[in-house]
N, C-alpha and C. Protein backbone atom coordinates (compact mmCIF):
# COMPACT_ATOMS: atom_id res chain seq x y z
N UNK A 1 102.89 108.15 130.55
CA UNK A 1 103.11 108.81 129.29
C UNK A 1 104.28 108.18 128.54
N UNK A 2 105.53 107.72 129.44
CA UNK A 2 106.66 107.37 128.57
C UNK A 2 106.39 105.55 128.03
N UNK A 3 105.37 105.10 128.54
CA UNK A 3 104.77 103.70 128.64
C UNK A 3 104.36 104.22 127.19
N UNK A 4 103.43 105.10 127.19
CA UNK A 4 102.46 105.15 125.81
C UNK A 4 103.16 105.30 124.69
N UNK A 5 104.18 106.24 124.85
CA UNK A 5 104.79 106.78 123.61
C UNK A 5 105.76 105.42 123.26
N UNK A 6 106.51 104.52 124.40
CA UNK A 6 107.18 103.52 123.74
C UNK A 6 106.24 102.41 123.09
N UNK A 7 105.07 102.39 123.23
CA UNK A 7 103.81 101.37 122.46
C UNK A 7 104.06 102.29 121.34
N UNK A 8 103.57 103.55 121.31
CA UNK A 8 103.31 103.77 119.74
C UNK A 8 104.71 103.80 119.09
N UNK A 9 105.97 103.32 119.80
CA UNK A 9 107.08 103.77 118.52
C UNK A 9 107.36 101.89 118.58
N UNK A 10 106.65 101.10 119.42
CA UNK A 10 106.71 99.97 118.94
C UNK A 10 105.53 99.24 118.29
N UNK A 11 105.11 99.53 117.52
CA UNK A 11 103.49 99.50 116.68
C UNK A 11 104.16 100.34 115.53
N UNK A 12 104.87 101.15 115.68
CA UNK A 12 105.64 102.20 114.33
C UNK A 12 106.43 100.89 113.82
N UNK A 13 107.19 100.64 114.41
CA UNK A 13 108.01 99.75 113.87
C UNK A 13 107.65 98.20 113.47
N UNK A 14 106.80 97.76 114.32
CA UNK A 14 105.75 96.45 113.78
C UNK A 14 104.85 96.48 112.51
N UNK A 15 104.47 97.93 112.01
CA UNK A 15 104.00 98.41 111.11
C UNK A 15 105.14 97.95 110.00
N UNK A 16 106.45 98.66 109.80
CA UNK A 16 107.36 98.69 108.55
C UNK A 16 107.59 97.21 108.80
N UNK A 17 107.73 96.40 109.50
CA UNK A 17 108.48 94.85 109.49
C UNK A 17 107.05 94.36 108.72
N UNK A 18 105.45 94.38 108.84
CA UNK A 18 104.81 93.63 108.46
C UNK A 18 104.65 93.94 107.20
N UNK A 19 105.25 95.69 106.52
CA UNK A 19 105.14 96.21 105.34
C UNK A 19 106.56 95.11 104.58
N UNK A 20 107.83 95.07 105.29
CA UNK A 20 109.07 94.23 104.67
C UNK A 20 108.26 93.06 104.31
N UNK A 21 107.41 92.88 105.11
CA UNK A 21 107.39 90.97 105.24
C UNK A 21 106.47 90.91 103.68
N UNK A 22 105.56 91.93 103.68
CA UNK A 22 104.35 91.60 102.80
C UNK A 22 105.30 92.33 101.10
N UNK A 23 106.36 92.95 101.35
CA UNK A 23 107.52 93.31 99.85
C UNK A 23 108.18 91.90 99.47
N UNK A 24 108.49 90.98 100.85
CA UNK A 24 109.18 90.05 100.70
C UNK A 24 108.12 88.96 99.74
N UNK A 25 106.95 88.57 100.28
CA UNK A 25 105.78 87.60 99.37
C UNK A 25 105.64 88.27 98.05
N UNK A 26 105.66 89.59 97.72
CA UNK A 26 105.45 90.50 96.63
C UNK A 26 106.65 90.49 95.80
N UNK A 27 107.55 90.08 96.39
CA UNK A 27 109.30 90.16 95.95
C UNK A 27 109.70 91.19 95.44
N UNK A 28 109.51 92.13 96.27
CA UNK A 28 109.66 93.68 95.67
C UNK A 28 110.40 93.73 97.11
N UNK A 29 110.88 93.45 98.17
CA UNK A 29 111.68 93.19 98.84
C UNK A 29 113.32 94.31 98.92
N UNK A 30 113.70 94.89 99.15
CA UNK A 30 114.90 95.89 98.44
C UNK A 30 115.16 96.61 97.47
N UNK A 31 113.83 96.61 96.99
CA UNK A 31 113.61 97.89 95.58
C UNK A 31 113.38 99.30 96.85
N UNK A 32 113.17 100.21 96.20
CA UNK A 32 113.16 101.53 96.98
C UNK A 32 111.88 101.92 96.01
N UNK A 33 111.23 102.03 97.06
CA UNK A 33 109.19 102.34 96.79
C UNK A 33 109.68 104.12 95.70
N UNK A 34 110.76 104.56 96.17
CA UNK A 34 110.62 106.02 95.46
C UNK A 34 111.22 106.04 94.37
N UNK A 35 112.34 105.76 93.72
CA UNK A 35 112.87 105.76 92.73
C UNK A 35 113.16 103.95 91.80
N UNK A 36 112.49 103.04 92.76
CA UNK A 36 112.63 101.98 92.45
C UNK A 36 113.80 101.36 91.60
N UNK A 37 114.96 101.68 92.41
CA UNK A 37 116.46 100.96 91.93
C UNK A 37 116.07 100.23 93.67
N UNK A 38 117.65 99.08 93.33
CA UNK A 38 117.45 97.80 94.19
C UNK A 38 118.23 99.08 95.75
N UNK A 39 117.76 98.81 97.25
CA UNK A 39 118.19 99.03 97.70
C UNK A 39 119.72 98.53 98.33
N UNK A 40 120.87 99.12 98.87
CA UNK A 40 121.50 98.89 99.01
C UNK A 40 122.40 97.27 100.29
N UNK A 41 122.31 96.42 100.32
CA UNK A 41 123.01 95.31 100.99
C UNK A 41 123.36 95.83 102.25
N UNK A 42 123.97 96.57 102.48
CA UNK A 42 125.04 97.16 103.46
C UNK A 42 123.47 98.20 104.22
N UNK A 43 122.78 98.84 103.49
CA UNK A 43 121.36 99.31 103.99
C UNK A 43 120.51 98.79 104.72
N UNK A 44 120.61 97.34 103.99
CA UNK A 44 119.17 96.24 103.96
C UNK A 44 119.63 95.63 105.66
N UNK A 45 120.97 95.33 105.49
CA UNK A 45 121.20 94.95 106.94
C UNK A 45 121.81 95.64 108.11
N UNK A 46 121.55 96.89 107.98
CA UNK A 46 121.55 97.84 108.83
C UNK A 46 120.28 98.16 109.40
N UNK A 47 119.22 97.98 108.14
CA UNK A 47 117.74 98.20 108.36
C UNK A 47 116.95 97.54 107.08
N UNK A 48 116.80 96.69 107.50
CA UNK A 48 116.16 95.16 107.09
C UNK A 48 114.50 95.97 106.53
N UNK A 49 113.76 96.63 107.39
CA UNK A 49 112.60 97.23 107.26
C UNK A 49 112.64 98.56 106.35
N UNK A 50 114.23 98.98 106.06
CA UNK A 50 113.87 100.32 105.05
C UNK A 50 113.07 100.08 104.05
N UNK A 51 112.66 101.05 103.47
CA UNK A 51 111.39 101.71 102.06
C UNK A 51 112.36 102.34 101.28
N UNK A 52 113.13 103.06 101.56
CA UNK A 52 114.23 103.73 100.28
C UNK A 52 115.54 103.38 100.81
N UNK A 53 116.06 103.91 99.39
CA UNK A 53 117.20 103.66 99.34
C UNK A 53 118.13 104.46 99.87
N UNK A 54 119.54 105.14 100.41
CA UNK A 54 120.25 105.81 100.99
C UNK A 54 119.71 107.28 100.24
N UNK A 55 119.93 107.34 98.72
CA UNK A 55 119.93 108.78 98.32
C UNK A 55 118.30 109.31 98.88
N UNK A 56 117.15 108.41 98.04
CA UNK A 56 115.94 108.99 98.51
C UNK A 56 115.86 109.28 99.69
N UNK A 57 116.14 108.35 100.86
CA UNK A 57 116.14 108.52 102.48
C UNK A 57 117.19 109.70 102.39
N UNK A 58 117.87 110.21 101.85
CA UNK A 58 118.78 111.74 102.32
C UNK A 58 117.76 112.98 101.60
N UNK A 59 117.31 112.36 100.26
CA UNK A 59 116.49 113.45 99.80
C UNK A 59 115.53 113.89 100.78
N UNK A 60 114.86 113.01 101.04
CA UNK A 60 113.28 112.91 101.97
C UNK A 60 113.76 114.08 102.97
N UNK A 61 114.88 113.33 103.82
CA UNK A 61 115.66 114.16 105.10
C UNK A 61 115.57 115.74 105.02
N UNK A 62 115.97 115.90 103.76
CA UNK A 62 116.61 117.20 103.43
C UNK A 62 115.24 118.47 103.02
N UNK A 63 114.08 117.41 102.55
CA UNK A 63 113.11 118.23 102.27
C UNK A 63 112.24 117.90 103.72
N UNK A 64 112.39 117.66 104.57
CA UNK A 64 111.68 117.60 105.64
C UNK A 64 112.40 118.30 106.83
N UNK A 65 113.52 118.67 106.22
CA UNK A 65 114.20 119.94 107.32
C UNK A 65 114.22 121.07 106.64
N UNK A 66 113.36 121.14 105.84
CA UNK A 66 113.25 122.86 105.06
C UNK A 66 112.07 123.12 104.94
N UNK A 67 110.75 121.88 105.59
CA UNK A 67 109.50 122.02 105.91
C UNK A 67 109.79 122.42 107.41
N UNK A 68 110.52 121.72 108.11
CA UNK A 68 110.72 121.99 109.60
C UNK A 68 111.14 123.57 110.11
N UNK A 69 112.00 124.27 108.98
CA UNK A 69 112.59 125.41 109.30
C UNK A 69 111.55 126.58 108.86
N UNK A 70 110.55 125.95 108.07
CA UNK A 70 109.42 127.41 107.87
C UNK A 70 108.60 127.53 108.66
């Protein structure tokens, strides 16, 4: 079981690197898919594979722990 679940959280993550790779040919590369301002430097190389930017990734957070709490 702990075999399976580390395949699917490494296939999760092979997923967002082939999504970076295919922003990078698209050169949309560090835009933020939600509010589309450039993502942040200090972000990008913390997590090279993010989709948003710090605020959206806190928004998202914040509405997905007030789906979690109902």
């Amino acid at each position: 079981a702990f075999s399976f679940r580390l395949r699917g959280r490494e296939r999760f993550l092979m997923d967002k690197i082939e999504h970076a790779l295919r922003k990078i040919d698209e050169t949309t590369f560090g835009i933020c898919e939600e509010c589309e301002e450039p993502i942040s430097l200090k972000r990008l190389q913390a997590r090279p594979e993010a989709q948003l930017c710090i605020q959206c990734k806190e928004a998202q957070e914040k509405e997905e722990a007030v789906y979690a709490e109902e």
